[in-house]
Protein backbone atom coordinates (compact mmCIF):
# COMPACT_ATOMS: atom_id res chain seq x y z
CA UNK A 1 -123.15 -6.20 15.35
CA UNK A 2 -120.77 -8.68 16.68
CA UNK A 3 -121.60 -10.76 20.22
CA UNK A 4 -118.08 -9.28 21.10
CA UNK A 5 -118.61 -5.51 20.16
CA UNK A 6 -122.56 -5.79 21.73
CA UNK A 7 -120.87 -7.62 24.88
CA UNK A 8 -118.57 -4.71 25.60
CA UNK A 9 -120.69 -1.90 24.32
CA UNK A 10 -123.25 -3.16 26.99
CA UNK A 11 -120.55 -3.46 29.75
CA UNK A 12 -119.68 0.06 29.11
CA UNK A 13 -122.72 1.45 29.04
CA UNK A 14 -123.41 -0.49 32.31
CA UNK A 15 -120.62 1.08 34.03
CA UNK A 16 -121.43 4.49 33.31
CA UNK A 17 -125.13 4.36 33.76
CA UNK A 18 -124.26 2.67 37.34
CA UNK A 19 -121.28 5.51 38.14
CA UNK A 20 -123.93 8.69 37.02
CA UNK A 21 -126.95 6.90 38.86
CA UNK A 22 -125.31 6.72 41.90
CA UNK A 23 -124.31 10.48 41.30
CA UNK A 24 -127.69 11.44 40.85
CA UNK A 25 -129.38 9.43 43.96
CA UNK A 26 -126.95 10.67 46.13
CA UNK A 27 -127.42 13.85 45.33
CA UNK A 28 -131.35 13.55 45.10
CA UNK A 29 -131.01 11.79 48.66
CA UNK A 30 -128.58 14.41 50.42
CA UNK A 31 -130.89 17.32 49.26
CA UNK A 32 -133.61 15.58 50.55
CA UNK A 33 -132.11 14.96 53.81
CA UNK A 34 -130.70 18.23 54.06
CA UNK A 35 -134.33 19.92 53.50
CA UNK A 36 -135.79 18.04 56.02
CA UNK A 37 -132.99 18.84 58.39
CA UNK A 38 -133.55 22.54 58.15
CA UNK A 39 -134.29 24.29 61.35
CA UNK A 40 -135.41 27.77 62.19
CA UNK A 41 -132.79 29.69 64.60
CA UNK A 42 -133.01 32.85 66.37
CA UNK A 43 -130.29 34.76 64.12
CA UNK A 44 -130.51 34.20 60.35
CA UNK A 45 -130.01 36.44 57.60
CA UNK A 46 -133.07 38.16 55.50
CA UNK A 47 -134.98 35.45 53.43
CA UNK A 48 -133.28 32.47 54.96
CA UNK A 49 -135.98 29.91 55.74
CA UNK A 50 -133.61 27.50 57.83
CA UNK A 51 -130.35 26.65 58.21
CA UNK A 52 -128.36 23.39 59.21
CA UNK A 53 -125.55 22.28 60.41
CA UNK A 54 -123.43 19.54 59.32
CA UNK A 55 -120.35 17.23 59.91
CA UNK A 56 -118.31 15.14 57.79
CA UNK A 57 -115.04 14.11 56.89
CA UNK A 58 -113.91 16.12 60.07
CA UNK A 59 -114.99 19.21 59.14
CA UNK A 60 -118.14 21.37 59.84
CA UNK A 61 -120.72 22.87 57.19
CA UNK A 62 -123.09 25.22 57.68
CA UNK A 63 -125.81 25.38 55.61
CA UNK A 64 -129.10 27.88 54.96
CA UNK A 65 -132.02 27.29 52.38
CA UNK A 66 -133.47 30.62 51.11
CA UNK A 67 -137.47 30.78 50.88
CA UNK A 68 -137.11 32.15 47.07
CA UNK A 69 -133.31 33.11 46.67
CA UNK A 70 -130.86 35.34 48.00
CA UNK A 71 -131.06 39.07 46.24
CA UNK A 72 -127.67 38.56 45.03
CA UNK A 73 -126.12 34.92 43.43
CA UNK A 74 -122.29 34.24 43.19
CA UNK A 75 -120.61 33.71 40.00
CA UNK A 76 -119.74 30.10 41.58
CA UNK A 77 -123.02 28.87 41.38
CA UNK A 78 -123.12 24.68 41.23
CA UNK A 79 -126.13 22.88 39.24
CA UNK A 80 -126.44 19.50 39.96
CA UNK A 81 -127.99 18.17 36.82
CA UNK A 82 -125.60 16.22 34.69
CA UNK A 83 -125.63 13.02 36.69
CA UNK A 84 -129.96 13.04 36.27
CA UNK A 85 -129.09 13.81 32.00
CA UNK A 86 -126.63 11.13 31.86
CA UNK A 87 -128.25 8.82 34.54
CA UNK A 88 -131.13 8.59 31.35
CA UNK A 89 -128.61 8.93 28.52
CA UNK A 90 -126.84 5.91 29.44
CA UNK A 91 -129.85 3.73 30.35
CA UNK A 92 -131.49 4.84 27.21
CA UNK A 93 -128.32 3.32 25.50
CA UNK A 94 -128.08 0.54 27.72
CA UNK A 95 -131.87 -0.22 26.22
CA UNK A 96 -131.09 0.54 22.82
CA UNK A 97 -128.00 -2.05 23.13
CA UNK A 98 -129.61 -5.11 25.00
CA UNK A 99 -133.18 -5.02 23.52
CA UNK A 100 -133.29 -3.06 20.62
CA UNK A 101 -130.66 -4.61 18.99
CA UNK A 102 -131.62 -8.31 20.36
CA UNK A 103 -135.41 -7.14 19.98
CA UNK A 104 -136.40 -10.95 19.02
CA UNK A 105 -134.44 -12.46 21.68
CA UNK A 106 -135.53 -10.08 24.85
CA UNK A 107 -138.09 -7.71 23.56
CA UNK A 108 -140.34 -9.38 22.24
CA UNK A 109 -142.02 -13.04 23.22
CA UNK A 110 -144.09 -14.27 20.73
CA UNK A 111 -146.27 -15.98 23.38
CA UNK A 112 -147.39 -12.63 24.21
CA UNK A 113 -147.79 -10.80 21.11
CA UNK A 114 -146.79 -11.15 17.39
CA UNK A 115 -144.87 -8.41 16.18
CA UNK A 116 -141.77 -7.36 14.43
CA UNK A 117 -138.72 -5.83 15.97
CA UNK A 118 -139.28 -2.44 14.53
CA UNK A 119 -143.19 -2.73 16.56
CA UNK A 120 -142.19 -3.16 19.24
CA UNK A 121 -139.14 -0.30 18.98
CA UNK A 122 -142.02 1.91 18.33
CA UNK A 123 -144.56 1.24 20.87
CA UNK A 124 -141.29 0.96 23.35
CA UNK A 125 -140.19 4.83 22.74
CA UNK A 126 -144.36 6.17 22.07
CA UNK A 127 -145.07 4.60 25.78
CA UNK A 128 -141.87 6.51 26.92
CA UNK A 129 -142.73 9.71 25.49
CA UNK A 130 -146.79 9.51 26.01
CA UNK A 131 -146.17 8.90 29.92
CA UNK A 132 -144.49 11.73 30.65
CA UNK A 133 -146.93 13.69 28.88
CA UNK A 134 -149.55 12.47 30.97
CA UNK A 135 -147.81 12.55 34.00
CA UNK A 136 -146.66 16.08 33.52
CA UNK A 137 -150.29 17.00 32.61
CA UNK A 138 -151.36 15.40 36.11
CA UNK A 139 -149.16 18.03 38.06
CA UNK A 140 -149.76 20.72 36.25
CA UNK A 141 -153.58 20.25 36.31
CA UNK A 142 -155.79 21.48 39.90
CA UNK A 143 -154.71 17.92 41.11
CA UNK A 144 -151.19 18.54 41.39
CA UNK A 145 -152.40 20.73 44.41
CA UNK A 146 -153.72 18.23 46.10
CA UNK A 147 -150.72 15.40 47.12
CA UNK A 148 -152.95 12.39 48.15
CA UNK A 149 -154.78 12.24 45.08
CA UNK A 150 -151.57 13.21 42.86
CA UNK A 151 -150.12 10.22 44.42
CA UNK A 152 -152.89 7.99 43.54
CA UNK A 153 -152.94 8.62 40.32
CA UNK A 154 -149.44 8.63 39.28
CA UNK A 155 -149.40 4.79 40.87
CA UNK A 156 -152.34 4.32 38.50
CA UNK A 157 -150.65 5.75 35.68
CA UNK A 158 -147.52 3.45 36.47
CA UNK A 159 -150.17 0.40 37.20
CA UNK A 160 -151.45 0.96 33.72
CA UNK A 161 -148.06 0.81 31.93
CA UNK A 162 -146.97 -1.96 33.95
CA UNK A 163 -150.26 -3.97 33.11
CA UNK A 164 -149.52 -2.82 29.38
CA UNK A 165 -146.37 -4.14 28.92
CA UNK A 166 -146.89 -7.46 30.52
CA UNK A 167 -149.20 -7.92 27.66
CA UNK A 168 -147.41 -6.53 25.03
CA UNK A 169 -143.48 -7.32 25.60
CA UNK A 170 -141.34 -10.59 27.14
CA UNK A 171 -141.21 -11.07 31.10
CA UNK A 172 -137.99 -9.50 31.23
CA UNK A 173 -138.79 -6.47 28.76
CA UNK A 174 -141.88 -5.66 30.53
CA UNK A 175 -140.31 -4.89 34.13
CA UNK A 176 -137.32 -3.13 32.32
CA UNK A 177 -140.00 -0.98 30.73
CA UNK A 178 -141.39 0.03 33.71
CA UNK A 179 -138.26 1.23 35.12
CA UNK A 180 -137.66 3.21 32.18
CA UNK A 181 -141.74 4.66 32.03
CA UNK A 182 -140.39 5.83 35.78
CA UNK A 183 -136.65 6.91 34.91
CA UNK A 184 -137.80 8.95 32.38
CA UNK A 185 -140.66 10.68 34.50
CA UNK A 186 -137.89 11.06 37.20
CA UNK A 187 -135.19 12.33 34.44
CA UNK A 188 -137.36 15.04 32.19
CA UNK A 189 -138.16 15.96 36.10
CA UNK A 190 -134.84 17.36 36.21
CA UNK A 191 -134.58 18.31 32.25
CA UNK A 192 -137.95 19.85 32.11
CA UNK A 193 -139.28 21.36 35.54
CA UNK A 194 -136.44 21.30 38.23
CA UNK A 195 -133.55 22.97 36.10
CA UNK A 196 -135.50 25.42 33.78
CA UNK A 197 -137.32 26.45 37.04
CA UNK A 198 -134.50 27.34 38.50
CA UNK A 199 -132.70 28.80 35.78
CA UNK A 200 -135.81 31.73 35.63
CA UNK A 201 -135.58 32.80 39.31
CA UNK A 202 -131.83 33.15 39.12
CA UNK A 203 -132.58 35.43 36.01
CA UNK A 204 -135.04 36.91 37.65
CA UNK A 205 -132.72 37.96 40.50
CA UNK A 206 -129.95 38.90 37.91
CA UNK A 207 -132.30 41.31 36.43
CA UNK A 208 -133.26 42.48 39.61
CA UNK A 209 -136.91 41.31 39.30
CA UNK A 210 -138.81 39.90 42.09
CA UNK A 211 -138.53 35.89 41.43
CA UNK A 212 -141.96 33.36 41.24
CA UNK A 213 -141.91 31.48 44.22
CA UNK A 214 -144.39 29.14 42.49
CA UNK A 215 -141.45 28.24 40.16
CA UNK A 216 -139.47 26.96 43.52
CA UNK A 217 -142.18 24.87 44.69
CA UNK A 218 -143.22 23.15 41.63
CA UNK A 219 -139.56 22.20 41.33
CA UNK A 220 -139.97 20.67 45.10
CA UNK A 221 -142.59 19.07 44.29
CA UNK A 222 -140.97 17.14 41.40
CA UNK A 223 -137.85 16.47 43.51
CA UNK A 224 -140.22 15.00 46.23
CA UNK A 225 -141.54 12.50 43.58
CA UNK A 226 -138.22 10.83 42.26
CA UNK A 227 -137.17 10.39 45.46
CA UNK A 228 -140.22 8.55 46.56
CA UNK A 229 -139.71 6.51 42.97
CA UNK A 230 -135.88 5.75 43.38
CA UNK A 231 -136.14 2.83 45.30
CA UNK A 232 -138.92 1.03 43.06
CA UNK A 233 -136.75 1.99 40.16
CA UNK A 234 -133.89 0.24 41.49
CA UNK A 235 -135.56 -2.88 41.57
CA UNK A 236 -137.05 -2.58 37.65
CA UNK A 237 -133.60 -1.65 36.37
CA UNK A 238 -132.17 -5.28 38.27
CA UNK A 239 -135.25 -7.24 37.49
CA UNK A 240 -134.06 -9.09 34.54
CA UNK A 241 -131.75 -11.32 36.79
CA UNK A 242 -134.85 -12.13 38.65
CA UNK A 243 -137.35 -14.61 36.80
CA UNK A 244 -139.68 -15.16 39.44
CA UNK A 245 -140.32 -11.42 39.34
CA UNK A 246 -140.26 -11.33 35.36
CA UNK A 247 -141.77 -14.33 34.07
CA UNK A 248 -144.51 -14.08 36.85
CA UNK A 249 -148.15 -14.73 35.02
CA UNK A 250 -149.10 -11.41 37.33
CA UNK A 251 -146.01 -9.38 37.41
CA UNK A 252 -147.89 -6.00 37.14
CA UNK A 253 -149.01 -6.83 40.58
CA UNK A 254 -145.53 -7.30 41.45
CA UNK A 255 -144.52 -4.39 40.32
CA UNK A 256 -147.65 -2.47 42.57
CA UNK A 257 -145.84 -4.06 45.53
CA UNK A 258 -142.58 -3.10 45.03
CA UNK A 259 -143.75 0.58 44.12
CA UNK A 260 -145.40 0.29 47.83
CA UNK A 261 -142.27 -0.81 49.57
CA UNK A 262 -140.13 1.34 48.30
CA UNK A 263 -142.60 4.08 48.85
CA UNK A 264 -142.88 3.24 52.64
CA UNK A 265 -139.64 2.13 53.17
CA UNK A 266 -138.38 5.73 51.95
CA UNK A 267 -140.79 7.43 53.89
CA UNK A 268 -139.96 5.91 56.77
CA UNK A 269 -136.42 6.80 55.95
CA UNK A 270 -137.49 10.87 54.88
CA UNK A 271 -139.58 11.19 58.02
CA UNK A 272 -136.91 9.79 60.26
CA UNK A 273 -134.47 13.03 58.96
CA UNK A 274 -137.04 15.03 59.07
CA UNK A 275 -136.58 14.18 63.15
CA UNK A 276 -140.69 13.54 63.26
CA UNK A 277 -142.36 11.73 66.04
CA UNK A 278 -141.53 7.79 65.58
CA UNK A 279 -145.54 7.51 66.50
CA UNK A 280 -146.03 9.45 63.24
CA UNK A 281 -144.46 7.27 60.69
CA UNK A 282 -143.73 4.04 62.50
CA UNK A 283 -146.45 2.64 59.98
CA UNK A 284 -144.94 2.47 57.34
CA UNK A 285 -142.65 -0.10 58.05
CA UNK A 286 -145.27 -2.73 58.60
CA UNK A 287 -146.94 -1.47 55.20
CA UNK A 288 -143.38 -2.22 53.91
CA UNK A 289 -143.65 -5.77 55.29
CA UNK A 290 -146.76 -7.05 54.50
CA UNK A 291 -146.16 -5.77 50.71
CA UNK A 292 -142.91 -8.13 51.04
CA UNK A 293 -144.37 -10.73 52.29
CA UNK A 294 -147.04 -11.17 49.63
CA UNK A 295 -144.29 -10.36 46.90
CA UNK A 296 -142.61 -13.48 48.70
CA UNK A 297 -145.87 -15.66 48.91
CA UNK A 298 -146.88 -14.87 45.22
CA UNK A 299 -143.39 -15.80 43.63
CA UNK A 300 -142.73 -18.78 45.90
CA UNK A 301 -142.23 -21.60 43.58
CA UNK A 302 -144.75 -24.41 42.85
CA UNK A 303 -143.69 -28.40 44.06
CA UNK A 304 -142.82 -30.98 41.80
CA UNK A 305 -143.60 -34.46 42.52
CA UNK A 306 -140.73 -36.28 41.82
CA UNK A 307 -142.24 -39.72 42.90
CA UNK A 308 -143.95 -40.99 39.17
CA UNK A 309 -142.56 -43.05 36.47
CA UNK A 310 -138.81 -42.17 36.03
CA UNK A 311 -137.49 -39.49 33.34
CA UNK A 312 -135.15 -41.28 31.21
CA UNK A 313 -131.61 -39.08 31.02
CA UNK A 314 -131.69 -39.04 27.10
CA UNK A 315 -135.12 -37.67 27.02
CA UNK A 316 -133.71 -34.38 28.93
CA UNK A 317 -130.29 -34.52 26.95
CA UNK A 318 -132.03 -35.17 23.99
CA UNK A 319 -134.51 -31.46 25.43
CA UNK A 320 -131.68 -29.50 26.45
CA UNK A 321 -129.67 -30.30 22.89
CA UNK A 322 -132.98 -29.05 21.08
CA UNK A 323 -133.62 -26.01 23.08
CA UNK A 324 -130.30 -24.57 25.28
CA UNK A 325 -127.35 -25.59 23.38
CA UNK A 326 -127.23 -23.09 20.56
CA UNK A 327 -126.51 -20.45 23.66
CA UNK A 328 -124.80 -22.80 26.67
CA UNK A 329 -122.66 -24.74 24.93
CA UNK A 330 -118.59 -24.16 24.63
CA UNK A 331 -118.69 -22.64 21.46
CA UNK A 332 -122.26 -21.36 20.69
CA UNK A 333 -124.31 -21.09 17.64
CA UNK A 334 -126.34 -18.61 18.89
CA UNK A 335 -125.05 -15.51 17.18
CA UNK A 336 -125.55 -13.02 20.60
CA UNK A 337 -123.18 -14.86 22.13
CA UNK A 338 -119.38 -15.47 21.96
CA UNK A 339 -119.61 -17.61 24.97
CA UNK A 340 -121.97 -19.26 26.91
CA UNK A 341 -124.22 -16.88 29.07
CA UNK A 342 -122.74 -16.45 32.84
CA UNK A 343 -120.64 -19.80 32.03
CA UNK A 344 -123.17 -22.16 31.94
CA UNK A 345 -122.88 -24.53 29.72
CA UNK A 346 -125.43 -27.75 29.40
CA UNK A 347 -124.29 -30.19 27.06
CA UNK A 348 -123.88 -33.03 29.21
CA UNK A 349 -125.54 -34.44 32.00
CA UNK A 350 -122.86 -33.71 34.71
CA UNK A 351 -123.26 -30.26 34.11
CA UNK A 352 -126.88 -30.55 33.53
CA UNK A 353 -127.16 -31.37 37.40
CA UNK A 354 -124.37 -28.75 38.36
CA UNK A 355 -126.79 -26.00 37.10
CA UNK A 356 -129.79 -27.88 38.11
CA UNK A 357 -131.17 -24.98 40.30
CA UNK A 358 -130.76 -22.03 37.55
CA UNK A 359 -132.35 -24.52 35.25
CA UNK A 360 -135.01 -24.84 37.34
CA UNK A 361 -135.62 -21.05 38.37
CA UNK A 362 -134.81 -19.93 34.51
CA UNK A 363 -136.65 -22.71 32.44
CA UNK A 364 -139.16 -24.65 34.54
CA UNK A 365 -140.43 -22.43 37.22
CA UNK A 366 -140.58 -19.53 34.74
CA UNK A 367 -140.33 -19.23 31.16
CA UNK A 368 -136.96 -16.60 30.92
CA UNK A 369 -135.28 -19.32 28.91
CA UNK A 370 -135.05 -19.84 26.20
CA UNK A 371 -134.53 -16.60 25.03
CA UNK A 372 -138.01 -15.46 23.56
CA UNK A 373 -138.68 -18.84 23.96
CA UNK A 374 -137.17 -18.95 19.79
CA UNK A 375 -137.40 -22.93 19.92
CA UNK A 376 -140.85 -23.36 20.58
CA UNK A 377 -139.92 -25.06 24.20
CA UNK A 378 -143.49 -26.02 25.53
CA UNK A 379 -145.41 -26.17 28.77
CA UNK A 380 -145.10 -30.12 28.99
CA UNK A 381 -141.47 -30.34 28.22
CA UNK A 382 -140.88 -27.89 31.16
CA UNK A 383 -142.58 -30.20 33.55
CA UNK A 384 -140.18 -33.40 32.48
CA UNK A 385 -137.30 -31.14 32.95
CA UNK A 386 -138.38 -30.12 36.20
CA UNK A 387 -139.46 -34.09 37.00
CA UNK A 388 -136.19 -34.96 36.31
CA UNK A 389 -134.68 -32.53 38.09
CA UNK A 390 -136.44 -33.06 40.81
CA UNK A 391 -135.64 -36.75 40.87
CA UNK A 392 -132.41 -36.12 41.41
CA UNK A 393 -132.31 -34.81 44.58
C-alpha cells in the first residue's frame, strides 16, 4: 500500500471514528445524566420510576424512566446503538491501518520483543478477544453483585493487559492497546449485554409476557462501567502524540493513574447530576489531583548537563543523516511516508535547532523515534544529541 493511499485511508478512518465516538459519549453521557436526574413526583403514571424535566434549545422535555417498561411500546421506538458499533468498527480499522499494516514500524520494537509482524497481529486480536471474555465472566459471576470488588478487579484485569503489552509491543502500541482492551469491553457492552437485553423485554412486552427486570439491570450495570472508562479511554486513544506517556520505562503505571483520574474526575461529575451532597463526593477531586500530580512528577524529564567538552555539529549531522533522514527529509526514503512526518524535516543544522524541542521529547528523552527504533539508534548517541542540544540554549 502506497504512503499516499495509507495517509488518506487513515485520515478517513480518523474522521469517522472521531464523528461516531462523539455520538456514542454523548449519548452514553446524557443517559447517564438523565438517570441520575430522575425524581419521584406525586402524580406519575403506573410503572414510572421517575420522571424529569428538561430544557434546551428553548423548548421543554419531559421525561419518565419506567422500572421494567411500559405494558405497551410505540412503533417509533429509537435504539441508540450504531454510534457504540461504529465507534469500534472504525477504531478497529483505524488499528488495522496504522499498525497492522506498519506492524515493524509502530507495533512492534525489537528492544522489547523479537517477533514478526504476523505475531504480533495475533497476540494483538487474541488479547482483544480473551479480555472481554474474562471481563464478561467477572460480571456474570457472584462478584458482579458486589460493585467494590467488581471494580477492583476489572482495574486489575486492565493493570494486567497494560503491564502485558508494555512488555510485549512498542511504547506507542502498548498504550493504544490498552485503549482498545477497554473500547472493546465498552463496545461488545453495547453489542452483547445492553442491546440484546433490551431487545428481550421489549419482546417480552410484545408478547404480552411479564419482562425480566434482571435483564434491565445488568444492562445498567454495563452502561455504568463505560461511562466510568470513557475518560481513561480518551487519553489511550491520543497517547501516541505523547512520548513521555508512551516511551515511559513504567507506563503501565501510567496508565493505573490515568484510569484513577478519569474514574474520580467522572464521579465527581455523575454525583454532581445526581444533585448529592458536595460533602459526599467532594473527595474525589483531590484523588483526581494527587493521581495528576504523580503522572506529572513521574514523566517530568531528566537534566542534561550541557557544561562538558563541546559536541562537534558534524557529529549530530553526521547522527541525524544515519538515523532521521530516511523519514524527515524533503523527499523521504522511508516508504510510509510521502512527506516528512508533521513537516519536520532535519537535514541541516538550522532546522536541526528549529525542532530542537520535538527532538528532544521524541528521540532523547524517550525512545518514540526512530520509528521501532529500525536503525539501531543507541542509548549513548541519544545522550550527545541531547548534549548538543542542550548546548545550544
Amino acid at each position: 500500500m502506497s504512503a499516499f493511499i495509507a495517509d488518506w485511508l487513515n485520515l478517513l478512518l480518523r474522521w469517522a471514528h472521531l464523528i461516531v465516538g462523539i455520538g456514542w459519549i454523548g449519548t452514553s453521557f446524557y443517559f447517564i445524566a438523565l438517570d441520575l436526574a430522575l425524581r419521584k413526583r406525586e402524580t406519575m403514571p403506573e410503572g414510572v420510576m421517575g420522571t424529569a424535566w428538561e430544557v434546551h434549545g428553548g423548548g421543554f422535555y419531559h421525561v419518565e424512566k419506567y422500572t421494567v417498561a411500559p405494558k405497551q411500546l410505540p412503533d417509533d421506538l429509537i435504539w441508540y446503538k450504531w454510534e457504540a458499533y461504529l465507534t469500534w468498527v472504525t477504531g478497529f480499522g483505524l488499528l488495522m491501518v496504522q499498525y497492522y499494516f506498519k506492524a515493524t514500524s509502530y507495533l512492534i520494537d525489537p528492544n522489547v520483543l523479537m517477533m514478526t509482524a504476523g505475531e504480533a497481529i495475533i497476540i494483538s486480536v487474541a488479547s482483544l478477544v480473551g479480555g472481554w471474555l474474562v471481563y464478561d465472566r467477572l460480571c456474570k459471576s457472584p462478584i458482579g453483585k458486589n460493585t467494590p470488588l467488581l471494580a477492583v478487579l476489572v482495574f486489575a484485569l486492565i493493570m494486567v493487559a497494560a503491564y502485558g503489552y508494555t512488555h510485549v509491543f512498542s511504547g506507542r502500541g502498548a498504550l493504544i492497546h490498552v485503549g482498545a482492551f477497554i473500547g472493546t469491553i465498552m463496545a461488545v457492552n453495547v453489542f452483547g449485554v445492553i442491546i440484546p437485553n433490551q431487545k428481550k423485554i421489549a419482546n417480552a412486552l410484545m408478547e404480552g409476557r411479564e419482562p425480566d427486570g434482571r435483564l434491565g439491570a445488568m444492562g445498567k450495570q454495563r452502561s455504568v462501567h463505560n461511562n466510568y472508562l470513557t475518560l481513561p479511554v480518551l487519553v489511550m486513544m491520543v497517547s501516541n502524540h505523547y512520548p513521555m506517556l508512551t516511551n515511559h520505562p513504567h507506563s503501565w503505571l501510567l496508565v493505573a493513574l490515568i484510569i484513577i483520574i478519569g474514574a474520580m474526575v467522572r464521579h465527581f461529575l455523575n454525583r454532581h447530576e445526581a444533585g448529592d451532597p458536595l460533602q459526599k463526593y467532594v473527595w474525589a477531586l483531590p484523588v483526581a489531583a494527587v493521581g495528576l500530580i504523580a503522572a506529572i512528577v513521574m514523566t517530568a524529564p531528566r537534566s542534561l548537563d550541557a557544561s562538558g567538552e563541546r559536541v562537534p555539529d558534524r557529529v549530530v549531522l553526521d547522527m541525524t543523516h544515519k538515523h532521521c533522514v530516511a523519514c524527515h527529509s524533503a523527499t523521504p526514503t522511508n516508504e510510509l511516508f510521502a512527506e516528512p512526518p508533521n513537516g519536520v524535516q532535519l537535514e541541516t543544522l538550522a532546522e536541526l535547532r528549529r525542532w530542537s524541542d520535538q527532538v528532544m521529547a521524541m528521540a532523547v528523552h524517550s525512545d518514540a523515534m526512530p520509528l521501532g527504533n529500525e536503525t539501531g539508534m543507541s542509548e549513548e548517541e541519544r545522550q550527545v544529541l541531547g548534549t548538543w542540544i542542550a548546548q545550544q540554549k
